[in-house]
Protein backbone atom coordinates (compact mmCIF):
# COMPACT_ATOMS: atom_id res chain seq x y z
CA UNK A 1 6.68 18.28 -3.96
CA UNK A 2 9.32 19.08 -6.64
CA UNK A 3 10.17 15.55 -7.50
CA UNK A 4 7.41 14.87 -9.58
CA UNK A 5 4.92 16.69 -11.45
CA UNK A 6 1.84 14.43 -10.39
CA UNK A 7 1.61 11.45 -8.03
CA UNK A 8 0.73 9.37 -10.87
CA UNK A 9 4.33 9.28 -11.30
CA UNK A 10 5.62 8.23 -8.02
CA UNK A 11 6.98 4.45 -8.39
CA UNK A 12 5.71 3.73 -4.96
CA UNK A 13 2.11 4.81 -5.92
CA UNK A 14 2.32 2.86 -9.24
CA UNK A 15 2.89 -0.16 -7.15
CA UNK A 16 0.02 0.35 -4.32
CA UNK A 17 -1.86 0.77 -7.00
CA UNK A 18 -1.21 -2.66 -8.58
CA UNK A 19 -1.18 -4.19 -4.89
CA UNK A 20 -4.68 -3.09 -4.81
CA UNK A 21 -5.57 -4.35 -8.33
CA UNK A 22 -4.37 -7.39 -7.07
CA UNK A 23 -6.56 -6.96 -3.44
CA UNK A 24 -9.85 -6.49 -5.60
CA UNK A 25 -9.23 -10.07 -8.02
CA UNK A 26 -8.22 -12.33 -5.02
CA UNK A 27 -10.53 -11.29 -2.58
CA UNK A 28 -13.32 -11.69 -5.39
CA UNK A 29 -12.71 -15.69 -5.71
CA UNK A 30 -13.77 -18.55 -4.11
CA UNK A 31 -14.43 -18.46 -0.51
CA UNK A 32 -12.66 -15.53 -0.04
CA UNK A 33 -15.75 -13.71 -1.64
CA UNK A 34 -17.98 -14.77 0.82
CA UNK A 35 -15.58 -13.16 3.52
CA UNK A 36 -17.35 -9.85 4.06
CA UNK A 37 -15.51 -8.65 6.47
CA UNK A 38 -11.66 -9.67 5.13
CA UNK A 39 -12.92 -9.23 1.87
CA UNK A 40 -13.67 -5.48 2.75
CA UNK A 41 -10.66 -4.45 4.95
CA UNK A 42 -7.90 -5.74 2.96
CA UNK A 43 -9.26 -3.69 0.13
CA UNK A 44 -9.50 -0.54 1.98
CA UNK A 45 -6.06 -1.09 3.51
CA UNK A 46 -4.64 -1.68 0.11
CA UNK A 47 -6.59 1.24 -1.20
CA UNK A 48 -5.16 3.17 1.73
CA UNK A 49 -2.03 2.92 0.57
CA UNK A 50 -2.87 4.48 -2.43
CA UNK A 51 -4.58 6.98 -2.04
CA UNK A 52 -2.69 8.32 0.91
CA UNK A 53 0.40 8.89 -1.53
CA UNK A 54 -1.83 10.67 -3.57
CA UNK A 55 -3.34 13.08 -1.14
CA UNK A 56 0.17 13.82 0.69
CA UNK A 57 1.16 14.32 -2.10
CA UNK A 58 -1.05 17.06 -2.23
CA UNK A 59 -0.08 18.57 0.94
CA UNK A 60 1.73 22.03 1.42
CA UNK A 61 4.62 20.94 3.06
CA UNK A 62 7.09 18.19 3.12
CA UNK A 63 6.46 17.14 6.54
CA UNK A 64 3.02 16.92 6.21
CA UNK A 65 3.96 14.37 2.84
CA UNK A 66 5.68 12.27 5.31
CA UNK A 67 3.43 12.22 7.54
CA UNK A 68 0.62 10.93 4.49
CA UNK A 69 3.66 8.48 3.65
CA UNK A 70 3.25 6.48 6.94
CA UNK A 71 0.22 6.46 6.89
CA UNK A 72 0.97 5.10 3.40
CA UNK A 73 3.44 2.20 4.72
CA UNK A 74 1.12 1.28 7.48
CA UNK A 75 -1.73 0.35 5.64
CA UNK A 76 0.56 -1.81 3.13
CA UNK A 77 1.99 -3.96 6.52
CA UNK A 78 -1.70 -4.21 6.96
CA UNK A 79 -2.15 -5.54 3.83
CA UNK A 80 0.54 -8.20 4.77
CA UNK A 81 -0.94 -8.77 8.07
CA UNK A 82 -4.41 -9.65 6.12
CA UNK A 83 -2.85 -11.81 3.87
CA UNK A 84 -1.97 -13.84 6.62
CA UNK A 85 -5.39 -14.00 7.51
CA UNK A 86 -6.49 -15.59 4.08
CA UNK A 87 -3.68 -17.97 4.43
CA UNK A 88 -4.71 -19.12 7.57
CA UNK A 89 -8.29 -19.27 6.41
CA UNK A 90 -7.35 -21.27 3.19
CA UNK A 91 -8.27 -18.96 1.35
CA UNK A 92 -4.98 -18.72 -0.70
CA UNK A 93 -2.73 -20.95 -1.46
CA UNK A 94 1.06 -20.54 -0.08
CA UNK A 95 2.20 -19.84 -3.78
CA UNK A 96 -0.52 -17.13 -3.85
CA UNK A 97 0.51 -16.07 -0.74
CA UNK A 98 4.08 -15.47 -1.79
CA UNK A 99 3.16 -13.44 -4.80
CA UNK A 100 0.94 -11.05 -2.92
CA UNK A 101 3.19 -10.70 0.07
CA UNK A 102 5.70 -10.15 -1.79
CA UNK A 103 3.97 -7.09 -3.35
CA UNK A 104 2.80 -5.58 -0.45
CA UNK A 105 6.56 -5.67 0.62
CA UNK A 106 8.10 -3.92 -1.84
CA UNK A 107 5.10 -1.27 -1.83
CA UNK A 108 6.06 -1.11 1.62
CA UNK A 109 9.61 -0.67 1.41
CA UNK A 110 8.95 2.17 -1.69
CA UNK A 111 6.73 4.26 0.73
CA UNK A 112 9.49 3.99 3.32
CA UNK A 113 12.29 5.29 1.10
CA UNK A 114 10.23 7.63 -0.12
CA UNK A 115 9.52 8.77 3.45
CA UNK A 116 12.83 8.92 3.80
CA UNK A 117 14.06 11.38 0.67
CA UNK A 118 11.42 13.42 1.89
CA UNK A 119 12.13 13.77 5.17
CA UNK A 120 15.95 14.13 4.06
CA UNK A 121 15.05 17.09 2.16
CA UNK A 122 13.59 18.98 5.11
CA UNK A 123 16.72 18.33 6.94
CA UNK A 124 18.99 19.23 4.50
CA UNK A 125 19.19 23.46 4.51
């Protein structure tokens, strides 16, 4: 896309990735284990997020990218949304909580600026 040479450089991929490294080790203790279903779908939002900067990335055009990018952002508010979930369910503690929402936040807000240059660049001739 001309402002990087391969996704693995894009800050805002760097970070979904570590929200989902993050995804994989809570939702793989204590009762939150046992939680097939949450257990499953905030992995696959956080891996979402990930992987849909990485294959916009990919895309032929810029708008196409953006479109990828919220995607991107969506599935990282889902990720937030979830969390909620395992708070509610006692599965994490509020200190937990804060760590991980916190995360999916800022992945959040990276996509979105991201989004943003990118969409920028198509509107500037």
């Amino acid at each position: 896309m001309g402002l990087f040479t391969r996704f693995e450089e894009i800050r805002a991929w760097q970070e979904a990735r570590a929200l989902t490294r993050q995804m994989y080790v809570l939702s793989d203790s204590g009762k939150f284990r046992h939680d097939f279903g949450l257990r499953d779908q905030i992995r696959r939002a956080a891996v979402s997020a990930m992987t849909n900067i990485a294959e916009g990335y990919d895309c032929e055009s810029p708008k196409e990218f953006a479109r990828f990018l919220e995607i991107a952002r969506r599935s990282a508010v889902e990720v937030q949304s979830l969390l909620y979930v395992a708070l509610d369910a006692g599965y994490v503690t509020q200190e937990t909580f804060q760590t991980h929402i916190k995360q999916a936040q800022s992945v959040q807000k990276l996509i979105g600026g991201l989004r943003h240059a990118v969409l920028k660049r198509i509107q500037t001739p």
